[in-house]
C-alpha atoms as a PDB file:
ATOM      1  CA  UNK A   1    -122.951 101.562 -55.053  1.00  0.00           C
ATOM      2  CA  UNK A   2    -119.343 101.327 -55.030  1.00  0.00           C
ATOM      3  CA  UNK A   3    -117.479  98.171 -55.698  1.00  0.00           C
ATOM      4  CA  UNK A   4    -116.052  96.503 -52.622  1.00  0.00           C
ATOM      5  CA  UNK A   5    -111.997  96.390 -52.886  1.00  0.00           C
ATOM      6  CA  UNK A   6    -111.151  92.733 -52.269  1.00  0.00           C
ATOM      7  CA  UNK A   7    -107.794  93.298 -51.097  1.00  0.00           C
ATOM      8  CA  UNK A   8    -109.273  95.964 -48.345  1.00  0.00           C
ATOM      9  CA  UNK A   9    -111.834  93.203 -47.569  1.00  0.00           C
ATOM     10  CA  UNK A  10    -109.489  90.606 -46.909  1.00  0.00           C
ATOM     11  CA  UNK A  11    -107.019  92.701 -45.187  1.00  0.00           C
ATOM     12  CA  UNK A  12    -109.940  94.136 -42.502  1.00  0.00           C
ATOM     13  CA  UNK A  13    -111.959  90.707 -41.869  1.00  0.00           C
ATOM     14  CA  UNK A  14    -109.517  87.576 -43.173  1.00  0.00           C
ATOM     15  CA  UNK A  15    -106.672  88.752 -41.690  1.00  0.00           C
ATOM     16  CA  UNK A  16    -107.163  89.794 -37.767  1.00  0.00           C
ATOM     17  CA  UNK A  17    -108.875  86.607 -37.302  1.00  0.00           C
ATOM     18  CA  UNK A  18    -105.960  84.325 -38.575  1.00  0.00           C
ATOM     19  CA  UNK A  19    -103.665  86.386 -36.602  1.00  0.00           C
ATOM     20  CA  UNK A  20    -105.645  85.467 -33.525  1.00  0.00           C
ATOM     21  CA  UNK A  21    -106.131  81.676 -34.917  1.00  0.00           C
ATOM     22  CA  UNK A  22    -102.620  81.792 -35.176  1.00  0.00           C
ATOM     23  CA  UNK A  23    -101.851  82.801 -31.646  1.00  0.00           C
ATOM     24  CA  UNK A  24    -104.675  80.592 -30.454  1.00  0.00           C
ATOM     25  CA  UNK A  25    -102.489  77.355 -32.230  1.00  0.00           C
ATOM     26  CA  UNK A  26     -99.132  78.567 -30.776  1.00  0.00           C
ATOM     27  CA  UNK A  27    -100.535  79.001 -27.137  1.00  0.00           C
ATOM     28  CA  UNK A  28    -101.606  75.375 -27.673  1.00  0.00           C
ATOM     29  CA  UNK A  29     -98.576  74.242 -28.611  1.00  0.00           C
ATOM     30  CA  UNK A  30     -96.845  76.251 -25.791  1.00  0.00           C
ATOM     31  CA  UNK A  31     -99.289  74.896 -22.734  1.00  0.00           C
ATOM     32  CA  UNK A  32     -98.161  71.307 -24.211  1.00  0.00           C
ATOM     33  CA  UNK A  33     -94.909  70.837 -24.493  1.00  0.00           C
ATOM     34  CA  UNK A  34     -93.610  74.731 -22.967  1.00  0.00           C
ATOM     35  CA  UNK A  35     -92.186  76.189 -25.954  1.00  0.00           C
ATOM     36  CA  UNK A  36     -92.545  76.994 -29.743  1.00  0.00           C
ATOM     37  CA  UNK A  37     -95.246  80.100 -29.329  1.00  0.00           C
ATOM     38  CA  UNK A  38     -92.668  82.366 -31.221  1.00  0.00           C
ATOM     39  CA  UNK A  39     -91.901  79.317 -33.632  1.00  0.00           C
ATOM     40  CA  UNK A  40     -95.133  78.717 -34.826  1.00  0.00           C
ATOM     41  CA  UNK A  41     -96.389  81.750 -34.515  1.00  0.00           C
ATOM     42  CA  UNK A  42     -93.919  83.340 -36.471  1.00  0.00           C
ATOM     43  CA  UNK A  43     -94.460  80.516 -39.087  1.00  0.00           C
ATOM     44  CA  UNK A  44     -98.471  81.189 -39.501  1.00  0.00           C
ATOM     45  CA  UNK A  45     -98.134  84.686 -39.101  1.00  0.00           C
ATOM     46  CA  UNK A  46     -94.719  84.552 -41.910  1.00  0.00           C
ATOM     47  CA  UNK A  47     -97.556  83.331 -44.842  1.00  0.00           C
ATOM     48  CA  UNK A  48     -99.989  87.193 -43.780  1.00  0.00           C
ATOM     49  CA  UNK A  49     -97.591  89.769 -42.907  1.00  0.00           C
ATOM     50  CA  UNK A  50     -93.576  91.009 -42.892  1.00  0.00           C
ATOM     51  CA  UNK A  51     -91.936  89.240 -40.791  1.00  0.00           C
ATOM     52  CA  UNK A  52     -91.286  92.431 -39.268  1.00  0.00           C
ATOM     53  CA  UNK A  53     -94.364  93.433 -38.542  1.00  0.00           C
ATOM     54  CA  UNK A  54     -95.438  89.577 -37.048  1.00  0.00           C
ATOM     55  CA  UNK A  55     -92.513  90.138 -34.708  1.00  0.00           C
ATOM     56  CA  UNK A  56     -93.876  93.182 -33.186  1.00  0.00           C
ATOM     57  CA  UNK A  57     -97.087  91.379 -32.464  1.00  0.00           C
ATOM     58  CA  UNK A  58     -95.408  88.820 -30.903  1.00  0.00           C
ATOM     59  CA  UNK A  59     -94.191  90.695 -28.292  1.00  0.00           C
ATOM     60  CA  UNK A  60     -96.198  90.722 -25.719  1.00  0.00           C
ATOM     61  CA  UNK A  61     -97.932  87.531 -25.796  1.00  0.00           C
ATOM     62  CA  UNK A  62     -94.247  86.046 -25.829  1.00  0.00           C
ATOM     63  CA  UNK A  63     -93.150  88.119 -22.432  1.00  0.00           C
ATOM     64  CA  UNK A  64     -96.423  87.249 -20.598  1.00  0.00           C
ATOM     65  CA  UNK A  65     -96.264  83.574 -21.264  1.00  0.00           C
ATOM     66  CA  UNK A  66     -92.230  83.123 -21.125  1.00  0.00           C
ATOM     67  CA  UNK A  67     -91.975  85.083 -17.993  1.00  0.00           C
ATOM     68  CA  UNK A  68     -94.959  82.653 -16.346  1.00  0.00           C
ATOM     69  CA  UNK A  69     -92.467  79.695 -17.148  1.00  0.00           C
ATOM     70  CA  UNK A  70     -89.343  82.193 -16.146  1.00  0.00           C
ATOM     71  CA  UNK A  71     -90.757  82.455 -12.553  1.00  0.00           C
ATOM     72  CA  UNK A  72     -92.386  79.188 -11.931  1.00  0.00           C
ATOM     73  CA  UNK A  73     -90.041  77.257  -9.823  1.00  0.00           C
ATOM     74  CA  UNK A  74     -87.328  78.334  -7.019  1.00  0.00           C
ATOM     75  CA  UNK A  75     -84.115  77.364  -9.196  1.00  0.00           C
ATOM     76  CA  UNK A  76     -84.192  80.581 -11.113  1.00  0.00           C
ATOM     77  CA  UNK A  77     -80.685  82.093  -9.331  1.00  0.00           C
ATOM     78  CA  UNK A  78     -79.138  78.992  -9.913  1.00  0.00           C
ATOM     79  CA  UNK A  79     -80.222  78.862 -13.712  1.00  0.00           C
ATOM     80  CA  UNK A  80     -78.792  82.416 -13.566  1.00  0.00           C
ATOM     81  CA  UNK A  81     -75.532  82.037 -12.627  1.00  0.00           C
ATOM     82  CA  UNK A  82     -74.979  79.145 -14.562  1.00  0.00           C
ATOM     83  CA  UNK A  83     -76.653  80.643 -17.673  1.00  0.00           C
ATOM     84  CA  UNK A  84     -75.335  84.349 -17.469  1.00  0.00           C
ATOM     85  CA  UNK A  85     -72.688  83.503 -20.179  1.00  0.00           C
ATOM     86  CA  UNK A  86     -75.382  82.542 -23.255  1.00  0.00           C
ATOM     87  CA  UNK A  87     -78.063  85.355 -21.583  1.00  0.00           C
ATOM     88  CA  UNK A  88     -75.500  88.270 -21.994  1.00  0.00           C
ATOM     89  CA  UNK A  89     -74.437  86.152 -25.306  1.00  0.00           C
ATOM     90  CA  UNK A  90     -78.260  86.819 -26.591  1.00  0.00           C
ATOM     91  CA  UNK A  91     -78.602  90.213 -26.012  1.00  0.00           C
ATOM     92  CA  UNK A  92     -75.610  91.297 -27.850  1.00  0.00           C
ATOM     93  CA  UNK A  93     -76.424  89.607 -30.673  1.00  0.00           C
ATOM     94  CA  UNK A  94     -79.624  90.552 -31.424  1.00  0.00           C
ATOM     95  CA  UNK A  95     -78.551  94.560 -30.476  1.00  0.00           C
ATOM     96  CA  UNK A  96     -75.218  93.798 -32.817  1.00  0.00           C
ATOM     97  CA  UNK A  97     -76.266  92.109 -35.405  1.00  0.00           C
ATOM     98  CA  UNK A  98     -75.930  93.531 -38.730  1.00  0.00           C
ATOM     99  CA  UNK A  99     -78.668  91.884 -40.271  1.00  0.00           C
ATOM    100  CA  UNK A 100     -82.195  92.846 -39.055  1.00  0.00           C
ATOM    101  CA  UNK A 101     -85.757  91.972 -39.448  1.00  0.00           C
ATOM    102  CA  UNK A 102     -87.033  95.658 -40.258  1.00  0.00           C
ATOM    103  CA  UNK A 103     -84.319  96.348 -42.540  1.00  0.00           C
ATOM    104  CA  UNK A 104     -84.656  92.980 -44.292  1.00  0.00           C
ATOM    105  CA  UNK A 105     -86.812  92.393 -47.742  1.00  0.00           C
ATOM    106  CA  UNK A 106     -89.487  90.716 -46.605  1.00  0.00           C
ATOM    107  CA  UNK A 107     -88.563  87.528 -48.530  1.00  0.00           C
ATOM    108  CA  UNK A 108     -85.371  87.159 -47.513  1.00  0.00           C
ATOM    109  CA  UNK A 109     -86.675  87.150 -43.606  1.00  0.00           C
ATOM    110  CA  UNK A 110     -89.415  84.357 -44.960  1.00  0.00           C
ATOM    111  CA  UNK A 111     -86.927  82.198 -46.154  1.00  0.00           C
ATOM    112  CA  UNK A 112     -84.404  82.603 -43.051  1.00  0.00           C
ATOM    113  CA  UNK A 113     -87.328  81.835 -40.963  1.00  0.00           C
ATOM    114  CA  UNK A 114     -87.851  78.953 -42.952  1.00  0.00           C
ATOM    115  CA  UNK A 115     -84.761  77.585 -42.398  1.00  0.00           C
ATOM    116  CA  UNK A 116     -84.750  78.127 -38.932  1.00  0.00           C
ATOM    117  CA  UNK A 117     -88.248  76.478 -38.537  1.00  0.00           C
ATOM    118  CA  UNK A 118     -86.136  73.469 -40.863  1.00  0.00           C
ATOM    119  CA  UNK A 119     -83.520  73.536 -38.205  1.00  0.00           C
ATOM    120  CA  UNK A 120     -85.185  73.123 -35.446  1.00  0.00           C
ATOM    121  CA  UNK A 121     -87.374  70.197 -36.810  1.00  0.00           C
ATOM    122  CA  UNK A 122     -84.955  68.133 -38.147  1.00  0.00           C
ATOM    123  CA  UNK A 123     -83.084  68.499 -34.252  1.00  0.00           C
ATOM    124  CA  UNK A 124     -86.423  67.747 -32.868  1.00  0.00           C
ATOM    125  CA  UNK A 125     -87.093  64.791 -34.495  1.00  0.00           C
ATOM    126  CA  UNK A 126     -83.854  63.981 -34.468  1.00  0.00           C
ATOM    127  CA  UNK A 127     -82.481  61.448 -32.238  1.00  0.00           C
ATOM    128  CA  UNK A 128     -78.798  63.198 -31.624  1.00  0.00           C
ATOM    129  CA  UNK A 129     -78.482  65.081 -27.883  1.00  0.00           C
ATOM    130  CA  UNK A 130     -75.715  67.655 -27.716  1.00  0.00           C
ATOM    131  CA  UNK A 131     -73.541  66.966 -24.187  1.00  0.00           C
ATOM    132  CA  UNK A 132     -71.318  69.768 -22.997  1.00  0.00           C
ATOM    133  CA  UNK A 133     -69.214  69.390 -20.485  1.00  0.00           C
ATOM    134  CA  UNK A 134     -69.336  71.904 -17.140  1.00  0.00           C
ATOM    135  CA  UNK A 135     -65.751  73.030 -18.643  1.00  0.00           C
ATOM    136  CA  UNK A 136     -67.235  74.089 -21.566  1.00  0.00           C
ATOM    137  CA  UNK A 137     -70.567  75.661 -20.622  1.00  0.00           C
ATOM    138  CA  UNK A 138     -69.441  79.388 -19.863  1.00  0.00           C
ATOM    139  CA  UNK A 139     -67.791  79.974 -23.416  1.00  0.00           C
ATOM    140  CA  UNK A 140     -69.492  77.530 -25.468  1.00  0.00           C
ATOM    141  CA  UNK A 141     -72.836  79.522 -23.857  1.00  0.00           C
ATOM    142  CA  UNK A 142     -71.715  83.036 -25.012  1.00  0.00           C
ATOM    143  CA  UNK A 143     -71.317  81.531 -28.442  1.00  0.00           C
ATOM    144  CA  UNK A 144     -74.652  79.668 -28.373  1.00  0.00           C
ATOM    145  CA  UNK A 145     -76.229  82.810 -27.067  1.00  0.00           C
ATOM    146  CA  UNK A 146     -74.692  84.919 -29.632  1.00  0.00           C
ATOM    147  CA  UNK A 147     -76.040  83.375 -32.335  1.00  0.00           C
ATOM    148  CA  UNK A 148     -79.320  82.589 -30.885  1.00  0.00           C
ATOM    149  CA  UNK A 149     -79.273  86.282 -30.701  1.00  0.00           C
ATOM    150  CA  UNK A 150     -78.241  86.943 -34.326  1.00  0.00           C
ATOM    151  CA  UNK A 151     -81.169  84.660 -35.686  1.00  0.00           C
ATOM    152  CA  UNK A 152     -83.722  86.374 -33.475  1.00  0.00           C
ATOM    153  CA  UNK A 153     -82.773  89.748 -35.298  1.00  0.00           C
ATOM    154  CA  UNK A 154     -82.814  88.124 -38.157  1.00  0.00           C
ATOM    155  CA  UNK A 155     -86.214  85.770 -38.372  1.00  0.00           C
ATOM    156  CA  UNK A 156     -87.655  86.936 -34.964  1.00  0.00           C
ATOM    157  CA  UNK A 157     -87.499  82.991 -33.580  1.00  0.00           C
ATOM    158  CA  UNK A 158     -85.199  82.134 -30.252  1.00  0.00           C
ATOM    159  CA  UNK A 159     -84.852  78.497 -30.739  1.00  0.00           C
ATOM    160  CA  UNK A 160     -81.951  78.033 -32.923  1.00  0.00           C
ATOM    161  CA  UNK A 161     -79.261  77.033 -31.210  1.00  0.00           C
ATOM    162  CA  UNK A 162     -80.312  77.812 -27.891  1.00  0.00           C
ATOM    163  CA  UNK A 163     -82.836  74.600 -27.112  1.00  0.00           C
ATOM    164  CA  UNK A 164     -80.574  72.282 -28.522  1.00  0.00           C
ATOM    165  CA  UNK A 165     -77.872  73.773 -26.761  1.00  0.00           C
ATOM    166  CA  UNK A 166     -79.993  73.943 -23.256  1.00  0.00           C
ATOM    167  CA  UNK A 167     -81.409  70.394 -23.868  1.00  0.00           C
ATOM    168  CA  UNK A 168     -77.277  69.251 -24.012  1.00  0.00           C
ATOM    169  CA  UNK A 169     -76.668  70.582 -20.261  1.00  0.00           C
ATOM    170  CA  UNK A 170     -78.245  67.527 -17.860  1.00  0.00           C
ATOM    171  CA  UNK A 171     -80.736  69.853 -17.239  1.00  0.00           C
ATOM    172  CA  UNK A 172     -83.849  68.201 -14.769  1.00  0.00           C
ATOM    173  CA  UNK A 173     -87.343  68.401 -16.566  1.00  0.00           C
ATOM    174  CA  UNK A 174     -88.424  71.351 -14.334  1.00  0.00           C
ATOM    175  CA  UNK A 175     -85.203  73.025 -14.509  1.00  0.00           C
ATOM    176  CA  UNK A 176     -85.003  72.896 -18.647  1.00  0.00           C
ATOM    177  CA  UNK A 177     -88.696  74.530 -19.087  1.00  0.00           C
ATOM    178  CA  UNK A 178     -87.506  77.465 -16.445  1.00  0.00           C
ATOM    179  CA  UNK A 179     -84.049  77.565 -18.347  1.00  0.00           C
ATOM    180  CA  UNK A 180     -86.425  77.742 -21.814  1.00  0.00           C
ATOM    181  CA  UNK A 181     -88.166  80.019 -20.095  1.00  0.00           C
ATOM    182  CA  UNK A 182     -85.472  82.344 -18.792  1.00  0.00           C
ATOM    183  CA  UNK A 183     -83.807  82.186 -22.544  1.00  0.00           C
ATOM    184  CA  UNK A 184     -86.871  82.827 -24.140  1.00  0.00           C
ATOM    185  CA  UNK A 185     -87.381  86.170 -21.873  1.00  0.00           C
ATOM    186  CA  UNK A 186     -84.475  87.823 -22.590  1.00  0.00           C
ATOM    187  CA  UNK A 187     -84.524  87.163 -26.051  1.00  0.00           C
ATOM    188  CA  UNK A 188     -88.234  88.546 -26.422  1.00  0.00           C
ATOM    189  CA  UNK A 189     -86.879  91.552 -24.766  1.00  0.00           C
ATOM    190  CA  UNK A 190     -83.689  91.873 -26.718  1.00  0.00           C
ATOM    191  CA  UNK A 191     -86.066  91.658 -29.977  1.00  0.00           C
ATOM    192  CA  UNK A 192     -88.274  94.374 -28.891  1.00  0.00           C
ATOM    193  CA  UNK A 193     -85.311  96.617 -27.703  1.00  0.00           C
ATOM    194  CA  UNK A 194     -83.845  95.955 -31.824  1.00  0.00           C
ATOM    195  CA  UNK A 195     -87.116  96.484 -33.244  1.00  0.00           C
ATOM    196  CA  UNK A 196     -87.241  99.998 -31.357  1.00  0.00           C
ATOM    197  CA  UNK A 197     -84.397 100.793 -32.566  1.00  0.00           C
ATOM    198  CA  UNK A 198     -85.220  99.631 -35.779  1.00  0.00           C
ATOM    199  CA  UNK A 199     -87.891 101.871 -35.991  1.00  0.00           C
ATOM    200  CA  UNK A 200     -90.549  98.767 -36.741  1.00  0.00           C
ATOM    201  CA  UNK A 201     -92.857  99.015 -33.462  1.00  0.00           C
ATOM    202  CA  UNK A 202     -94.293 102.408 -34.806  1.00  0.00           C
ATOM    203  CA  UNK A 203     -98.273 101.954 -34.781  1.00  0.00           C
ATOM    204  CA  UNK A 204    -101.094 104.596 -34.738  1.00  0.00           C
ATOM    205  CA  UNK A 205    -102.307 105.201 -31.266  1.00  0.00           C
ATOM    206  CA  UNK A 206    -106.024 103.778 -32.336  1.00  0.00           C
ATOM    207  CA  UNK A 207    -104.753 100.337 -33.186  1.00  0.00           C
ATOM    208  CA  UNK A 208    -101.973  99.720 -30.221  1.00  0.00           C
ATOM    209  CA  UNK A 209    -104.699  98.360 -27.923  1.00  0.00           C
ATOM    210  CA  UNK A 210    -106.634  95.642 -30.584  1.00  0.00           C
ATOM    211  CA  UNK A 211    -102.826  94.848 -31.654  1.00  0.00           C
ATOM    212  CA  UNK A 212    -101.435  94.195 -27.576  1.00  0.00           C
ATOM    213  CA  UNK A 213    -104.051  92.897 -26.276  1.00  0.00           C
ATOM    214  CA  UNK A 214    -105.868  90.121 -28.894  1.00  0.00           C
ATOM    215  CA  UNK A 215    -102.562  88.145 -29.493  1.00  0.00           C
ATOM    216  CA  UNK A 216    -101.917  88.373 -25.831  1.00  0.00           C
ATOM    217  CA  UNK A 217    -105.492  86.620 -25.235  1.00  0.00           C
ATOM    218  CA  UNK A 218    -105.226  84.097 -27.922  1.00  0.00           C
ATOM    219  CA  UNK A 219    -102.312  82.980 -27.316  1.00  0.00           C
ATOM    220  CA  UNK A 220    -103.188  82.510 -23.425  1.00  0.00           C
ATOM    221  CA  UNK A 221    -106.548  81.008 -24.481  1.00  0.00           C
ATOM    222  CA  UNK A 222    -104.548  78.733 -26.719  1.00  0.00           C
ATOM    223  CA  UNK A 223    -101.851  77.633 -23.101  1.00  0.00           C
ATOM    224  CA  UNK A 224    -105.080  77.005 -20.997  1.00  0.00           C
ATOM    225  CA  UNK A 225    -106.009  74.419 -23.550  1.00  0.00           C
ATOM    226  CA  UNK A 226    -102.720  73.015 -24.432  1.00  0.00           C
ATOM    227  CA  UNK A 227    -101.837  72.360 -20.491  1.00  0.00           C
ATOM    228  CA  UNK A 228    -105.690  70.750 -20.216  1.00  0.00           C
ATOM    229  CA  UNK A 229    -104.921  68.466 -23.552  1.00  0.00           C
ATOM    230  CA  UNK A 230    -100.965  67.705 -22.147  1.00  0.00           C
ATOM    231  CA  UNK A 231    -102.458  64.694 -20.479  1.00  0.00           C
ATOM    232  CA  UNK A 232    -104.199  63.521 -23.258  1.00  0.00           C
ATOM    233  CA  UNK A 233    -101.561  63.064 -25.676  1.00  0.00           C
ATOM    234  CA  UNK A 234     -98.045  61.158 -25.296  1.00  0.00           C
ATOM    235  CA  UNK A 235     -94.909  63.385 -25.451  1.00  0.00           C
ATOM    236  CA  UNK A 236     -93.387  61.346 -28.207  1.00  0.00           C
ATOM    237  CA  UNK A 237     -96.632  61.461 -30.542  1.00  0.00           C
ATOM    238  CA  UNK A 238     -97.456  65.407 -30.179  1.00  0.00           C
ATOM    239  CA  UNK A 239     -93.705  65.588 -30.527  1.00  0.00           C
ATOM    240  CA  UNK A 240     -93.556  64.028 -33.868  1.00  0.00           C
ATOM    241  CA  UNK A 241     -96.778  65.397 -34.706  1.00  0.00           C
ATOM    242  CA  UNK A 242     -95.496  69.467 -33.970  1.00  0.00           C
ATOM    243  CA  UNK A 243     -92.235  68.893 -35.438  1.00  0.00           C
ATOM    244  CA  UNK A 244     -93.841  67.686 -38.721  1.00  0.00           C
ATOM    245  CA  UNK A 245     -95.505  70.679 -38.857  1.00  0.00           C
ATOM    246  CA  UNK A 246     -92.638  72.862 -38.529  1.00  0.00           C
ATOM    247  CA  UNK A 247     -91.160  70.949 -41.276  1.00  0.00           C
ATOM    248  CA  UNK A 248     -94.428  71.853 -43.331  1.00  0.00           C
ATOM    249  CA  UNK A 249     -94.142  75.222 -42.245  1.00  0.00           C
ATOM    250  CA  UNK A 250     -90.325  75.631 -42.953  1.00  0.00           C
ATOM    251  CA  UNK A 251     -90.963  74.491 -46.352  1.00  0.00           C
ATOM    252  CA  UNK A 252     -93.841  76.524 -47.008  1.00  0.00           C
ATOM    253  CA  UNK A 253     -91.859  79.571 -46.346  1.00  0.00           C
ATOM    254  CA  UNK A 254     -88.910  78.671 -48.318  1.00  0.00           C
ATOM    255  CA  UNK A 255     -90.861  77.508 -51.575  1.00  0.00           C
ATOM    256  CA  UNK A 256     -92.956  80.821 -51.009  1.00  0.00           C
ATOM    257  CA  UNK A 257     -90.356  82.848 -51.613  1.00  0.00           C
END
């Protein structure tokens, strides 16, 4: 009887089951507190695969999910024309950037992500608020978009600057999760447009379907539960809590390197 390759074993059994456990915890944290799928999804999936390849399988489930929180609301136009600036900012920086997740050695793109995971915990638990004024908003948005857009080539994560830069503009609570939302949309797109052209969404035709359509589940699975447990919990102790994590997760990824 032949021997059983471990490797083969782990990669065929272990594996699609912690990509879907992974999508199951970032649709959590999603339906709680309306962002961070790509964040920590990225993160979990960062420790199984290249981050190249946990980017493609982010796709979808981050298009479904962002463009439920895009449309949800009537103040998209307005977001639009007051966001256009950082939106257009996005796209051309993930198309233009030089450095890119496909062409990247894998642990190089770890330990970006890593510090972008670092980033965006230390703002989150950090007590500092960015304030722009109206003035400033259409320039200092096609900055903040451009390098939003540069990272998400880079690690495959929107966050960096572009939450703490949205969180800075007086935005109401409804209006900042369609804003995230919005933001979040087109940079999911522009990824998938530089991964294309990349040449990193390339799959055989039998495993497009199990690869679409399981992380697009989970992670929804993982929203219906977060938005049920959002009344259980406080904002400022799943805040801390989350955060934490993407500290743990940021260092993790840098130390694995």
């Amino acid at each position: 009887m032949p021997a059983i390759d471990s490797a083969l074993l782990h990669a065929t059994v272990f594996v699609p089951w912690a990509v879907c456990a992974s999508f199951v915890l970032a649709g959590l944290v999603k339906g709680v507190v309306g962002l961070g799928l790509p964040t920590v999804a990225m993160g979990l999936l960062g420790t199984l695969m290249p981050p190249a390849e946990a980017a493609a399988l982010l796709l979808l489930p981050s298009l479904a999910t962002n463009l439920w929180q895009m449309l949800r609301g009537a103040g998209l136009a307005a977001l639009l024309r007051r966001l256009w600036p950082m939106q257009i900012g996005v796209i051309a920086g993930t198309l233009l950037s030089p450095v890119g997740l496909a062409g990247l050695d894998a642990g190089l793109a770890s330990a970006g992500l890593g510090v972008a995971l670092l980033l965006y915990a230390a703002v989150g638990l950090g007590t500092v608020r960015l304030v722009l004024p109206a003035s400033a908003q259409c320039w200092a948005g096609a900055l903040v978009g451009g390098a939003t857009g540069a990272v998400t080539a880079a690690t495959g994560v929107f966050v960096m600057p572009a939450v703490p830069y949205l969180q800075g503009l007086s935005l109401g609570k409804d209006a900042l999760v369609q804003a995230l939302g919005l933001s979040f949309t087109v940079s999911t797109v522009a990824l998938a447009a530089r991964l294309a052209l990349d040449g990193a969404l390339v799959m055989p035709a039998s495993q497009i379907g199990a690869a679409l359509l399981l992380p697009l589940a989970a992670a929804l699975l993982g929203m219906g539960i977060g938005q049920t447990l959002r009344g259980l919990l406080s904002d400022l102790v799943f805040r801390r809590l989350f955060f934490a994590g993407l500290l743990m997760l940021g260092l993790q990824l840098l130390l694995r390197r």
